[in-house]
Protein backbone atom coordinates (compact mmCIF):
# COMPACT_ATOMS: atom_id res chain seq x y z
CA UNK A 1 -114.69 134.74 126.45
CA UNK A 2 -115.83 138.24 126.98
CA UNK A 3 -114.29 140.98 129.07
CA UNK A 4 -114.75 140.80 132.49
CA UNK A 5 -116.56 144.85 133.83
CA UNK A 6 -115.05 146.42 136.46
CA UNK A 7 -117.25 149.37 137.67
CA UNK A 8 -114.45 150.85 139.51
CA UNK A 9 -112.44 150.98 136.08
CA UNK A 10 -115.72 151.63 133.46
CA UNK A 11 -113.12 153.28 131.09
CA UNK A 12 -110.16 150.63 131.22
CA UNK A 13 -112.79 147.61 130.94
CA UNK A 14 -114.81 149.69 127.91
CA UNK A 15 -111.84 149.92 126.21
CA UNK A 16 -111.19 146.46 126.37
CA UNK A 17 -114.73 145.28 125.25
CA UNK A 18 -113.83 147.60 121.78
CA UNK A 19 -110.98 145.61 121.58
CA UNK A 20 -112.76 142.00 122.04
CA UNK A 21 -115.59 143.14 119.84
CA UNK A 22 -112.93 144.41 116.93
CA UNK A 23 -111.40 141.03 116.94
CA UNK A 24 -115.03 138.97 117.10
CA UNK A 25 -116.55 141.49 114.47
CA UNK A 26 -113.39 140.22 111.85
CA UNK A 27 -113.88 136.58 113.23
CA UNK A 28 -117.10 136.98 112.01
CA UNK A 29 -116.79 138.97 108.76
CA UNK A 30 -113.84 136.71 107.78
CA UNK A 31 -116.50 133.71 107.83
CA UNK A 32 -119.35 135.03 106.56
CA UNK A 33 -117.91 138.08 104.46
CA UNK A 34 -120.61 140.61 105.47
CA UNK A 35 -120.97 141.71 109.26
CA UNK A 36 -124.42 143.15 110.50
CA UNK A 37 -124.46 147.06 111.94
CA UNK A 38 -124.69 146.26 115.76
CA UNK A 39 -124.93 148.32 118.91
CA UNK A 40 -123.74 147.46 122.21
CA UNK A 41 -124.89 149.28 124.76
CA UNK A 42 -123.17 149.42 128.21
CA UNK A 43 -124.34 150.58 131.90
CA UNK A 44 -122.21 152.16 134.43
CA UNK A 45 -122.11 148.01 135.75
CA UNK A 46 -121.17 146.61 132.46
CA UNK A 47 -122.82 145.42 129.21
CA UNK A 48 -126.72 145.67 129.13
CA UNK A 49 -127.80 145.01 125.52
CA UNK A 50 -127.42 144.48 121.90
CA UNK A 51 -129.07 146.13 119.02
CA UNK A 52 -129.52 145.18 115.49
CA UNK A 53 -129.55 148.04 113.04
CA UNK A 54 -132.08 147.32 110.04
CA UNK A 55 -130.16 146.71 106.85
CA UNK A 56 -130.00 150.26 104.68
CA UNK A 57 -130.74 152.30 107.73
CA UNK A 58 -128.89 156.04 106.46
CA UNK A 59 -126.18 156.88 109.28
CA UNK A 60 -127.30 159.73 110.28
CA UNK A 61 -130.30 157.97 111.83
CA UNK A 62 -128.18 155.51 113.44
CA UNK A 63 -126.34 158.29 115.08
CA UNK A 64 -129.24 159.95 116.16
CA UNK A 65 -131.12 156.91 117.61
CA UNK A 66 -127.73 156.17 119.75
CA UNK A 67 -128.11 159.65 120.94
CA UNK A 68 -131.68 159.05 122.16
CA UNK A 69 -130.55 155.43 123.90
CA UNK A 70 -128.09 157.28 125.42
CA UNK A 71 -130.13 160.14 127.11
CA UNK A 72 -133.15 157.73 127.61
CA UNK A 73 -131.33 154.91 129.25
CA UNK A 74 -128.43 156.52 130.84
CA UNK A 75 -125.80 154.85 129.05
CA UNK A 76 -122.09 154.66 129.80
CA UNK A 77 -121.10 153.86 126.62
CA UNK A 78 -121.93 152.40 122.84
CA UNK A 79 -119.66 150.31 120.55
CA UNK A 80 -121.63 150.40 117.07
CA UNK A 81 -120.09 147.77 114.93
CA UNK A 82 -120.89 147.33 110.77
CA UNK A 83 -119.54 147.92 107.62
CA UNK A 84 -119.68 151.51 106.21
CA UNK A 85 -117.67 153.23 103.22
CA UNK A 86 -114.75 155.48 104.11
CA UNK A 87 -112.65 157.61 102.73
CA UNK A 88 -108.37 157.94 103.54
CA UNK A 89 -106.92 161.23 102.51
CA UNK A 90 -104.15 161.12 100.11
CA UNK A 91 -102.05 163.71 101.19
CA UNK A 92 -101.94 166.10 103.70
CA UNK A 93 -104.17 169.38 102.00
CA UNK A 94 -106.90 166.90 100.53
CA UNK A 95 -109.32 168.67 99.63
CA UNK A 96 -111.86 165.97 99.34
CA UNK A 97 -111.45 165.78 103.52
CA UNK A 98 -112.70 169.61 103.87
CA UNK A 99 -115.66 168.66 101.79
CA UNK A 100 -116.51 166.03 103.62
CA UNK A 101 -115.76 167.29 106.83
CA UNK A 102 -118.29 169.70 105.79
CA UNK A 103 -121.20 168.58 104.63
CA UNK A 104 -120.94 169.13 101.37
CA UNK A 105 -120.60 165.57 100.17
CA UNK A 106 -120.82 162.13 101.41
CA UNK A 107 -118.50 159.53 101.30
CA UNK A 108 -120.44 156.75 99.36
CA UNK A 109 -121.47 160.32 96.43
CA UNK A 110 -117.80 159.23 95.70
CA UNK A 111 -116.62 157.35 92.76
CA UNK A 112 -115.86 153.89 93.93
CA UNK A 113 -112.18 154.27 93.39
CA UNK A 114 -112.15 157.25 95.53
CA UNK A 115 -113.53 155.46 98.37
CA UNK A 116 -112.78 152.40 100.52
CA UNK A 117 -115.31 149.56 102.12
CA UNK A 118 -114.35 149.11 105.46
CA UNK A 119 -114.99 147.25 108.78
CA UNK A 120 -115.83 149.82 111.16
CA UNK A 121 -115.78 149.96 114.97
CA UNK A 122 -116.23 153.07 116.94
CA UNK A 123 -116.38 153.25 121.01
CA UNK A 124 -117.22 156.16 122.40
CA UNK A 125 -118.45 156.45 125.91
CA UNK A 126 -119.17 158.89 129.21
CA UNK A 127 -115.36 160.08 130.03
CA UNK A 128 -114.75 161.01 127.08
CA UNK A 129 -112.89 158.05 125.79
CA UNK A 130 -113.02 157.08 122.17
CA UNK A 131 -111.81 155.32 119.28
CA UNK A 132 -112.46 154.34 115.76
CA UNK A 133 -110.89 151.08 114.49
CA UNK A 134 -111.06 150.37 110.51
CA UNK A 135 -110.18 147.48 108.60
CA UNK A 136 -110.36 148.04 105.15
CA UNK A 137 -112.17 145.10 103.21
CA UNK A 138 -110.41 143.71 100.58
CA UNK A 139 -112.39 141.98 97.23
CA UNK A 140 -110.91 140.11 94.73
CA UNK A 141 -113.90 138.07 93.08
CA UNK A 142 -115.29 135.50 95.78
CA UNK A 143 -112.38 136.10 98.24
CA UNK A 144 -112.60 138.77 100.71
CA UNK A 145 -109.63 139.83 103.22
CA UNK A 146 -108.96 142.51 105.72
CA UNK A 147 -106.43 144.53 105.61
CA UNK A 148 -104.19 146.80 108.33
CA UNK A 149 -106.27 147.94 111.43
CA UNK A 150 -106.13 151.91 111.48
CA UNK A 151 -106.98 152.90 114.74
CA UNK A 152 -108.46 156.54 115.38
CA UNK A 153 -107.66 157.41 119.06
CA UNK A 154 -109.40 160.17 120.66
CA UNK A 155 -111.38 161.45 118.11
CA UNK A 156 -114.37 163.62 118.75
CA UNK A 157 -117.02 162.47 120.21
CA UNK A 158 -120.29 162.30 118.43
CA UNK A 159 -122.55 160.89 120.88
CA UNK A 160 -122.32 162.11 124.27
């Protein structure tokens, strides 16, 4: 059952759908062991639509169309939902984080071992709230797992 909107708590209920969408996204990745990028757009009433994101679509034109849905339509919030390649430092003066950080290399120009397939969901909405959940996928021939849920809280905001 999804989360019931309350327009007189947008933040609290947004907050909520990330978490209901996190835990339908792994339903659904744990059955099917691929999840398709999604975006769910929300209204200052509630939840108004859901977008598919073309397979192979580079992420900097997902961000960029989410920008433009945001402006044109007067959005409250997006929850973009996929799988994506990420990369977890491995100690604290990583340099590898600095280069990415700045441009100067992507995380899937890594070598595979350098870099971890994840389930990603980021919220980010109006008030400034967001978070970043990621469940690292886990492949050992024809079985796939999850692992631990790292959650990102208030991380900048790349949208609004």
């Amino acid at each position: 059952m999804n989360p019931l909107w309350n327009p007189l708590n947008k933040q609290a209920s947004i907050f909520k759908w990330a978490e209901h969408l996190h835990q339908e996204s792994k339903r659904v990745f744990l059955a099917d062991k691929t999840h398709a990028h999604l975006i769910f757009s929300f209204k200052d009433e509630g939840p108004v639509g859901i977008s598919p994101v073309p397979p192979k679509t580079d992420h900097a034109q997902i961000y960029e169309a989410i920008k433009r849905a945001i402006k044109d339509n007067d959005l409250y919030g997006v929850i973009h939902v996929g799988e994506c390649w990420a990369y977890f430092p491995r100690h604290k003066r990583d340099h590898t984080v600095a280069q990415i950080m700045d441009g100067e290399i992507k995380v899937s120009e890594l070598k595979d071992e350098d870099k971890s397939e994840v389930l990603y969901l980021r919220m980010e909405n109006r008030d400034g709230g967001c978070v970043v959940y990621l469940d690292e996928i886990l492949r050992n021939g024809g079985n796939v797992t999850l692992g631990d849920r790292r959650t990102l809280n208030g991380e900048k905001r790349n949208w609004f």
